[in-house]
N, C-alpha and C. Protein backbone atom coordinates (compact mmCIF):
# COMPACT_ATOMS: atom_id res chain seq x y z
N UNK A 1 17.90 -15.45 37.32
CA UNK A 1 17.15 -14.75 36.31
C UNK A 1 15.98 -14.02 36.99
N UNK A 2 15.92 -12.63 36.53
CA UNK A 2 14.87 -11.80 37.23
C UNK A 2 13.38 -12.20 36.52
N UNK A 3 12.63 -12.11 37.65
CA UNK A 3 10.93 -12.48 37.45
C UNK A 3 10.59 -11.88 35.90
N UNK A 4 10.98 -11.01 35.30
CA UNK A 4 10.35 -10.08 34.42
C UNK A 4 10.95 -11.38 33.01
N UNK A 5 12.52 -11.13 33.51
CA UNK A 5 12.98 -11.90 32.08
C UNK A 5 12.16 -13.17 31.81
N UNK A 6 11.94 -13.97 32.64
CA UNK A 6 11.06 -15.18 32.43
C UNK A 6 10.16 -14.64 31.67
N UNK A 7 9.29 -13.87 32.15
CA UNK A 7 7.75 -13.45 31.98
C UNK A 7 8.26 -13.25 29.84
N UNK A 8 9.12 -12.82 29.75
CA UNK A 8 9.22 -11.87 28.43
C UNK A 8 9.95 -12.52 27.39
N UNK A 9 10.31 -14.20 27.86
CA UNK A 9 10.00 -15.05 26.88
C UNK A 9 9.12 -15.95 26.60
N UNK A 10 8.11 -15.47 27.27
CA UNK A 10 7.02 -16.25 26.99
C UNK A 10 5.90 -15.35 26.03
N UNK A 11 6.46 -14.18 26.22
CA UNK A 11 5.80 -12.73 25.77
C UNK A 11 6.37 -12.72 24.26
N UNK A 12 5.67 -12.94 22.92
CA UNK A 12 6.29 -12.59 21.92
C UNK A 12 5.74 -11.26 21.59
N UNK A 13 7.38 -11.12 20.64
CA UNK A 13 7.15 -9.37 20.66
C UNK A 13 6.76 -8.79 19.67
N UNK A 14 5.53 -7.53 19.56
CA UNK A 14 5.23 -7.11 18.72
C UNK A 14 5.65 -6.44 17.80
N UNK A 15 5.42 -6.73 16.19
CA UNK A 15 5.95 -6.40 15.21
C UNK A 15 5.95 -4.50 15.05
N UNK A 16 7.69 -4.08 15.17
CA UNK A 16 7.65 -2.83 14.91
C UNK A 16 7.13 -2.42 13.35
N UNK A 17 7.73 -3.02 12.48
CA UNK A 17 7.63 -2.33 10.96
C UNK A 17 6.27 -2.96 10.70
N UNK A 18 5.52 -2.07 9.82
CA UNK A 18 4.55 -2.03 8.85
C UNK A 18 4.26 -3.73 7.87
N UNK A 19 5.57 -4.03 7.72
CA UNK A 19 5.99 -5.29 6.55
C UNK A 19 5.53 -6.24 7.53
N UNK A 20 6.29 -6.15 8.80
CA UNK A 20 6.04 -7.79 9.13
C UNK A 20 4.76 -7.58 9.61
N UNK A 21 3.97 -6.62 10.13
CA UNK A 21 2.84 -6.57 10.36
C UNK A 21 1.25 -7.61 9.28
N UNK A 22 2.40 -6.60 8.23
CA UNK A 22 0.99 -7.20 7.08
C UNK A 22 1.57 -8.56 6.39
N UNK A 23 2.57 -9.27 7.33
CA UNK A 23 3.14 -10.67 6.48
C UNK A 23 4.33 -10.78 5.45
N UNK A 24 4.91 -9.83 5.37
CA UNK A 24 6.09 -9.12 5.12
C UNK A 24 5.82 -9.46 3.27
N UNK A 25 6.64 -9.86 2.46
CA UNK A 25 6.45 -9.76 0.89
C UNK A 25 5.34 -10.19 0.39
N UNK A 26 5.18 -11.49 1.11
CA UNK A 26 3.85 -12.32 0.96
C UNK A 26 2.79 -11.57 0.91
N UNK A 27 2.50 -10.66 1.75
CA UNK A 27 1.48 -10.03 2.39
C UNK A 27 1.31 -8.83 1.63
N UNK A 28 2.35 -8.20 1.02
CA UNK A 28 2.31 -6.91 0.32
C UNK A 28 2.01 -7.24 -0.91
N UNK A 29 2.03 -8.19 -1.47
CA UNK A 29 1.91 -9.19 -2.95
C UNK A 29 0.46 -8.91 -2.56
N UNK A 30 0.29 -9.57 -1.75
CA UNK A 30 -1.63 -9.67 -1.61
C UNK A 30 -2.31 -8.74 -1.31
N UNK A 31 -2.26 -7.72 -0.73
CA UNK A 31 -2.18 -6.41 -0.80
C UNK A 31 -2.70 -5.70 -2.18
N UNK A 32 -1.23 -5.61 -2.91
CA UNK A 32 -1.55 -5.14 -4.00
C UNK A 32 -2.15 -5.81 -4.94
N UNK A 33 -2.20 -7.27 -5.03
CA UNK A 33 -3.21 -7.76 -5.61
C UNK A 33 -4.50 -7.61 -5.91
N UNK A 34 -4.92 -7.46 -4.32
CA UNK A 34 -6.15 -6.79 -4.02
C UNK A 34 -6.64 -6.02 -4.76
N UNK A 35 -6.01 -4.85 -4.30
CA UNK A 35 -5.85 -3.23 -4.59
C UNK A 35 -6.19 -3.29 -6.12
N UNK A 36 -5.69 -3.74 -6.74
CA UNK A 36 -5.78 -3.68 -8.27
C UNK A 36 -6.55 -4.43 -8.76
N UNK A 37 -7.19 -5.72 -8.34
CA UNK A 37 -8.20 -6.20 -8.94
C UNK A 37 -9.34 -4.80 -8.10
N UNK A 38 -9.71 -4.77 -7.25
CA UNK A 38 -10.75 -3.66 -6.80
C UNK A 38 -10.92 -2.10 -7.45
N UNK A 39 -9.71 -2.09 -7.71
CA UNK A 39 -9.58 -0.52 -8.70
C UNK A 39 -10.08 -1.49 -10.25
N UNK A 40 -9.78 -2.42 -11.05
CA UNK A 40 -10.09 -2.88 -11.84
C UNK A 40 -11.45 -2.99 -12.31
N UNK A 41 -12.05 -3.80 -10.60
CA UNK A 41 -13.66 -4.11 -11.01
C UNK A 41 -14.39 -2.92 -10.54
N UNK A 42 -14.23 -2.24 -9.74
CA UNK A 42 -15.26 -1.76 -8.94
C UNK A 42 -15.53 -0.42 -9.99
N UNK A 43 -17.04 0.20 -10.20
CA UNK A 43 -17.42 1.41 -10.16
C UNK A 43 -16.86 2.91 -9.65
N UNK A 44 -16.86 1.94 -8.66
CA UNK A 44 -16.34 3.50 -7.44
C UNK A 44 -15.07 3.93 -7.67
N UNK A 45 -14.16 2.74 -8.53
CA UNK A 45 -12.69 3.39 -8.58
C UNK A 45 -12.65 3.95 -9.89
N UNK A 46 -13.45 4.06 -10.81
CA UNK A 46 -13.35 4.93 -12.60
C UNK A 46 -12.40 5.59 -12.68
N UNK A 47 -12.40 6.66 -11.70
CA UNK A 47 -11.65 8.14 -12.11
C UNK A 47 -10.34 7.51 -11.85
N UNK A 48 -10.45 6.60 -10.63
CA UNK A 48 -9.00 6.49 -10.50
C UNK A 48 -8.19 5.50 -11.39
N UNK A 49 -8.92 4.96 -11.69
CA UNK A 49 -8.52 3.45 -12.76
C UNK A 49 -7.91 4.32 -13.95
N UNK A 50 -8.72 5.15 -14.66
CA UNK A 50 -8.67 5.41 -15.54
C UNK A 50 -7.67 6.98 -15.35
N UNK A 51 -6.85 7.31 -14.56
CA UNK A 51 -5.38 8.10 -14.58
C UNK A 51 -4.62 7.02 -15.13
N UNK A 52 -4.31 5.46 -15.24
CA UNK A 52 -3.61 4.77 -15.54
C UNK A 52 -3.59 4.49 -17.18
N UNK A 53 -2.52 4.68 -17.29
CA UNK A 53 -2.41 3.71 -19.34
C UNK A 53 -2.80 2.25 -18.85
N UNK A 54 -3.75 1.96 -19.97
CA UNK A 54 -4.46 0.63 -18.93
C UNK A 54 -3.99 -0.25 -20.94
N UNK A 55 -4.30 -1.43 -20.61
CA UNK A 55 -3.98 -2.48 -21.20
C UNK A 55 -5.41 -2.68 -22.27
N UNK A 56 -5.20 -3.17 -23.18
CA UNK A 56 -5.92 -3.71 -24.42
C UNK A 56 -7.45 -4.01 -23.66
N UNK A 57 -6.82 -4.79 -22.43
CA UNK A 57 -8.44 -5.50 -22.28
C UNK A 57 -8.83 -4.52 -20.31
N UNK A 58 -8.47 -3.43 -20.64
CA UNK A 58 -9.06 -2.17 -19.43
C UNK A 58 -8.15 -2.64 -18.36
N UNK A 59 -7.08 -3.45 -17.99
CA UNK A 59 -6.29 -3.86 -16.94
C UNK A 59 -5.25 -2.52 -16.94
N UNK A 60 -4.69 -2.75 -15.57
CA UNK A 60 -3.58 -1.93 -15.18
C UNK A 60 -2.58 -3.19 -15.52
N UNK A 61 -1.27 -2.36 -16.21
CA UNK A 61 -0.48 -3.11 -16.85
C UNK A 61 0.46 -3.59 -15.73
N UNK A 62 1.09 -5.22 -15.74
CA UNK A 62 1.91 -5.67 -14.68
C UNK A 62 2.75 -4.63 -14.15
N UNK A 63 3.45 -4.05 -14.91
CA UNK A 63 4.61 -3.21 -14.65
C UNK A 63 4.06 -2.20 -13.24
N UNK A 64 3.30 -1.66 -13.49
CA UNK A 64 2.76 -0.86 -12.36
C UNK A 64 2.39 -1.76 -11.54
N UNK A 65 1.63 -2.43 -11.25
CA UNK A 65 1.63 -3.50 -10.05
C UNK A 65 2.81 -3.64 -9.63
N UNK A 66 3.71 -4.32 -10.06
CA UNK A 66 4.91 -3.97 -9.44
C UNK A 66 5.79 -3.55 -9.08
N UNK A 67 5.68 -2.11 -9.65
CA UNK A 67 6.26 -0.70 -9.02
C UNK A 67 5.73 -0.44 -7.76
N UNK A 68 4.51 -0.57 -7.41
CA UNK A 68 3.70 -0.35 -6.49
C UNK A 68 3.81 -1.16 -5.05
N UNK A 69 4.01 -2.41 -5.47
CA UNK A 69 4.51 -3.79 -4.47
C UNK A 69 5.88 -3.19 -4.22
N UNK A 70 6.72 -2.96 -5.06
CA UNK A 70 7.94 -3.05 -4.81
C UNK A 70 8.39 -1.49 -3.47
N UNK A 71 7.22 -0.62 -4.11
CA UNK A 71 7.86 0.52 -3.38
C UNK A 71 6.87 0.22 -2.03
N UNK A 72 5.92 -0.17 -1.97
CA UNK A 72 5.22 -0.40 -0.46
C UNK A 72 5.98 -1.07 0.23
N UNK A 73 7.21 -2.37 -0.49
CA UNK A 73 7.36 -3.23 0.97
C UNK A 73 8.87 -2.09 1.18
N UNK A 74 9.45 -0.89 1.01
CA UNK A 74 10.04 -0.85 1.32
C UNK A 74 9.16 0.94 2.08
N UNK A 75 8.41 1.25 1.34
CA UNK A 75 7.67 2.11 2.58
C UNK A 75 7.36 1.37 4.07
N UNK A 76 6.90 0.84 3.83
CA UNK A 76 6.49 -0.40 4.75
C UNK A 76 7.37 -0.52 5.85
N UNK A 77 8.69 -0.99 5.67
CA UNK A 77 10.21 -0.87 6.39
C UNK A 77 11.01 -2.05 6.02
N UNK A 78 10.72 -2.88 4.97
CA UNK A 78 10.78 -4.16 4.13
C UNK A 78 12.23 -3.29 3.64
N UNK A 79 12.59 -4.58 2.65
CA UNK A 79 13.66 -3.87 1.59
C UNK A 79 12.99 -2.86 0.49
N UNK A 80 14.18 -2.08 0.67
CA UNK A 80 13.79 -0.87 -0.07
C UNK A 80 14.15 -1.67 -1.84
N UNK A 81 13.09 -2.29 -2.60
CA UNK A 81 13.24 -2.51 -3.63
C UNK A 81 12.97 -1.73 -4.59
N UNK A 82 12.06 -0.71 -4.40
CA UNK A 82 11.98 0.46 -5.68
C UNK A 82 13.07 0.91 -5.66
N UNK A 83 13.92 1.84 -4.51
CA UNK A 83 14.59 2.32 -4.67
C UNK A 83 16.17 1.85 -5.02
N UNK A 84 15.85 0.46 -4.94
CA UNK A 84 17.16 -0.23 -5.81
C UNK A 84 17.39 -0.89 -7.45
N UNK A 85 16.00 -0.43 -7.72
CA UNK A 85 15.71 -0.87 -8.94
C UNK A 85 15.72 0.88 -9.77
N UNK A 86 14.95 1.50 -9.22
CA UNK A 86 14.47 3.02 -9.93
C UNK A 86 15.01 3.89 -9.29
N UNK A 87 15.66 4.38 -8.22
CA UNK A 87 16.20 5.17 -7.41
C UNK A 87 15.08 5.49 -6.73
N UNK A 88 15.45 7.30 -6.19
CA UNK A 88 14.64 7.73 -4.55
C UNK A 88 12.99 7.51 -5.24
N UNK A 89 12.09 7.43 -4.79
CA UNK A 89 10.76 7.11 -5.01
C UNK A 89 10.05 8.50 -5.89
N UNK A 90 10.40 9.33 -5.23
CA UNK A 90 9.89 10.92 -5.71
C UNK A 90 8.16 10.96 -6.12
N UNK A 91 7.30 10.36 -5.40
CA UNK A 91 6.28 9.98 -5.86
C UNK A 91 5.33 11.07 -6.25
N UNK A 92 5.56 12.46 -5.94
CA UNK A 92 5.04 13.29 -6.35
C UNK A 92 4.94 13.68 -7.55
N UNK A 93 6.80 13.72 -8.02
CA UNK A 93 6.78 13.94 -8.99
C UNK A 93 6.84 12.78 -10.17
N UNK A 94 6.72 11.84 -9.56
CA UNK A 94 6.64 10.82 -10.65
C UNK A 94 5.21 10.66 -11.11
N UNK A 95 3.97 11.27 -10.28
CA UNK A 95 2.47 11.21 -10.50
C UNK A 95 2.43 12.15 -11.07
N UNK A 96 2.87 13.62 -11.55
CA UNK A 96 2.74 15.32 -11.97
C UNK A 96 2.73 15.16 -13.59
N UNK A 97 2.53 13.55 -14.27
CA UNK A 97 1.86 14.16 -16.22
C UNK A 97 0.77 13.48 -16.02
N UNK A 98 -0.11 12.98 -14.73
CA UNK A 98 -1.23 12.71 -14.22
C UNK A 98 -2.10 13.87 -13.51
N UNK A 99 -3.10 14.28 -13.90
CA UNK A 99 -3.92 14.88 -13.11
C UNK A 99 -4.92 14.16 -11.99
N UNK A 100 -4.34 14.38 -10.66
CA UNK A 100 -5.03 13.64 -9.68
C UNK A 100 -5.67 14.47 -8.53
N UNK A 101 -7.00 14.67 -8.67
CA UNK A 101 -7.44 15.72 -7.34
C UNK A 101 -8.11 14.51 -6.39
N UNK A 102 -9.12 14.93 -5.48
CA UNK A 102 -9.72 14.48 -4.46
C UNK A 102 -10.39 13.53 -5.02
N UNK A 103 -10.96 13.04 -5.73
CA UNK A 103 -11.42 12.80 -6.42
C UNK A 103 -10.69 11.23 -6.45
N UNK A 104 -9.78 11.42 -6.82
CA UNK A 104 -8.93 10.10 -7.17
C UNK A 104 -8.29 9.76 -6.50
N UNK A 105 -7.56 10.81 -5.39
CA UNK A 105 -7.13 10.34 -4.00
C UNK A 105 -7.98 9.50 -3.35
N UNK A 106 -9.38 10.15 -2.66
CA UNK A 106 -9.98 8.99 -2.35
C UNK A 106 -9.91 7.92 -2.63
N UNK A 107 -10.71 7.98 -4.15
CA UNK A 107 -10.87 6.28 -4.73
C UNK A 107 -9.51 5.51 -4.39
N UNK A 108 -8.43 5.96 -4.47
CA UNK A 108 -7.18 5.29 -4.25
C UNK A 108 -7.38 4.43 -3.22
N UNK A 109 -7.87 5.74 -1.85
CA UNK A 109 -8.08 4.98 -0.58
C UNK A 109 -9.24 4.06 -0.35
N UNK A 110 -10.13 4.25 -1.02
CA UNK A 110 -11.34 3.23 -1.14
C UNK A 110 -10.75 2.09 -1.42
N UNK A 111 -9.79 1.90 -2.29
CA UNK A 111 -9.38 0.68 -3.32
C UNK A 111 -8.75 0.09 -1.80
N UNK A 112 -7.46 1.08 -1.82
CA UNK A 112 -6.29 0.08 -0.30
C UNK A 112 -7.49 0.10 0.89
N UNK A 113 -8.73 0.41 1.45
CA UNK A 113 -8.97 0.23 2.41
C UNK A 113 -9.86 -1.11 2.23
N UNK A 114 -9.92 -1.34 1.10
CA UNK A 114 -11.10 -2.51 0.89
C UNK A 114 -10.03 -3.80 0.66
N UNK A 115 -8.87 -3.16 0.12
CA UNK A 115 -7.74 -4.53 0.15
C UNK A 115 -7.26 -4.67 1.30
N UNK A 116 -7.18 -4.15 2.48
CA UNK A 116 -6.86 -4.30 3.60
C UNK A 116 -7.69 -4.88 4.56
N UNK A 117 -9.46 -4.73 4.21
CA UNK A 117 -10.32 -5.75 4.63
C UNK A 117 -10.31 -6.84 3.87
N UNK A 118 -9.90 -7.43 2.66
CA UNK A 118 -9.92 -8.29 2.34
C UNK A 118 -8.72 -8.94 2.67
N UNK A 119 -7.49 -8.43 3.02
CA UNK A 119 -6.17 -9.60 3.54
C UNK A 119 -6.17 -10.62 4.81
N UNK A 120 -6.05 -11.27 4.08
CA UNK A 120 -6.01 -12.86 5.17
C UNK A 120 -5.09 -12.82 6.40
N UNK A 121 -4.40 -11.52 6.79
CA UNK A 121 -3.96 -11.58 8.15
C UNK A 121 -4.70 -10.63 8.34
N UNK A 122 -5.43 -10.64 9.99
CA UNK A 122 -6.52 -9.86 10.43
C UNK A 122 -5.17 -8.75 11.33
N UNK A 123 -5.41 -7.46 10.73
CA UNK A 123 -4.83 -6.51 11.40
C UNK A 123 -5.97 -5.94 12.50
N UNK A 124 -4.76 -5.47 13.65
CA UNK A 124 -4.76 -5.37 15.06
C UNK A 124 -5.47 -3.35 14.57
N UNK A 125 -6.38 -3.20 15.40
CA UNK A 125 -6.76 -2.11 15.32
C UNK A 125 -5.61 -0.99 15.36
N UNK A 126 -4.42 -0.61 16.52
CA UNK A 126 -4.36 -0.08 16.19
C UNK A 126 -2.97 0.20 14.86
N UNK A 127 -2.68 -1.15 14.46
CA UNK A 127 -1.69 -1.47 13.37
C UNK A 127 -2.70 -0.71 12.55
N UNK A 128 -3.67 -1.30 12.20
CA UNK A 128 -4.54 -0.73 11.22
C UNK A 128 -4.51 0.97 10.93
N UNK A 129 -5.22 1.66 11.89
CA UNK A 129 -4.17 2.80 11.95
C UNK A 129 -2.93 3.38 11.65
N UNK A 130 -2.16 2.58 11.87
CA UNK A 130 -0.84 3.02 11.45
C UNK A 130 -0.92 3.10 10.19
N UNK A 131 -1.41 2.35 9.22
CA UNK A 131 -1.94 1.97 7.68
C UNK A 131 -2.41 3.16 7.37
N UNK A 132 -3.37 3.52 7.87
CA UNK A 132 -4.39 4.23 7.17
C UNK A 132 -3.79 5.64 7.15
N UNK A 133 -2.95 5.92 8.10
CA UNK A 133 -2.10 6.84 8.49
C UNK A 133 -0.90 7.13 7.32
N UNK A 134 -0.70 5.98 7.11
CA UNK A 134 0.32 6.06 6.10
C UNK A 134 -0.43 5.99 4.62
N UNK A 135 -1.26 5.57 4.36
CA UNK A 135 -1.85 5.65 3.28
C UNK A 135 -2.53 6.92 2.93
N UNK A 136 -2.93 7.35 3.98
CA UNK A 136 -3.81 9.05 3.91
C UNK A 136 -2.38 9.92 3.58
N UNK A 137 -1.25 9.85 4.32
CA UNK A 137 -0.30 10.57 3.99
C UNK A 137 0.71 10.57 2.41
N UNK A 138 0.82 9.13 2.05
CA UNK A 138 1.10 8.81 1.11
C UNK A 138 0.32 9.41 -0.42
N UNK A 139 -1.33 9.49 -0.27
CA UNK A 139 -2.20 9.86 -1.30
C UNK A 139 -2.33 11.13 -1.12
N UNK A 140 -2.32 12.04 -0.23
CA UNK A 140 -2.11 13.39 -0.14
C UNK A 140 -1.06 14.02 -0.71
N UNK A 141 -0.17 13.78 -0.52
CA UNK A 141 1.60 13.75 -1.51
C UNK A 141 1.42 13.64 -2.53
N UNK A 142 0.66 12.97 -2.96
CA UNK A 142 0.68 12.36 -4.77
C UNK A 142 -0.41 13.14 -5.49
N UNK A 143 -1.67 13.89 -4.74
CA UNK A 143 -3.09 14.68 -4.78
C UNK A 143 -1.82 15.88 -5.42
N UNK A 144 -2.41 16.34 -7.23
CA UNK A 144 -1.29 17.42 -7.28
C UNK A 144 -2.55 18.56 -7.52
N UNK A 145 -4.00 17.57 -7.97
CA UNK A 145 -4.76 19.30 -8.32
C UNK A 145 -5.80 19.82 -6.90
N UNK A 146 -6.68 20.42 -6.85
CA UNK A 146 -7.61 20.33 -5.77
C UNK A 146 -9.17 19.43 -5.92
């Protein structure tokens, strides 16, 4: 056995996809957990809270929470569960009888960047990145006014 192979089971290997990064279902559950209690309580998320049909008592209704879980763990590189439940994601046009400018994009990202400091697995700087990367790209897509 060559010197290297030894060396590279002792070496565990770093997580390619997004999912197992952030703890794979588990982790995207908590995630969006987050995410939605922080768009819920916080000030800073109004504009964005309030694009949502919200519930009797100002909540975002389950159903969207879990549209949201479901399509991240398969953005992510998880199973694609939105798209086996609802088909292709089309998230643009599934946001377009919403008016969403900068405005609410941000707050979006305020919400996931504060649930991402709050998740109990400490992401690796530049995993983290990769996130934010995908989340900036993701909320730009969905941004339909200016």
């Amino acid at each position: 056995m060559k010197i290297i192979d030894k060396i590279k089971k002792f070496i565990k290997p770093e997580p390619k996809f997004l999912y197992e990064v952030i703890g794979q279902e588990n982790g995207v559950y908590e995630l969006v957990r987050n995410f939605y209690t922080i768009m819920e309580n916080d000030p800073k998320a109004k504009e964005c809270l309030h694009v949502h049909e919200l519930t009797e008592d100002q909540k975002i209704p389950d159903l969207v929470k879990k549209k949201l879980f479901m399509f991240l763990c398969g953005w992510f590189g998880g199973p694609n569960l939105f798209v086996e439940e609802y088909g292709h994601p089309r998230m643009r046009a599934r946001h377009l009888h919403v008016k969403i400018s900068k405005v609410e994009k941000d707050q979006w990202l305020y919400c996931m960047n504060k649930a991402m400091n709050m998740h109990s697995i400490k992401i690796k700087t530049r995993d983290r990145y990769r996130f934010e990367g995908s989340f900036k790209a993701l909320a730009s897509r969905i941004q339909n006014i200016p």
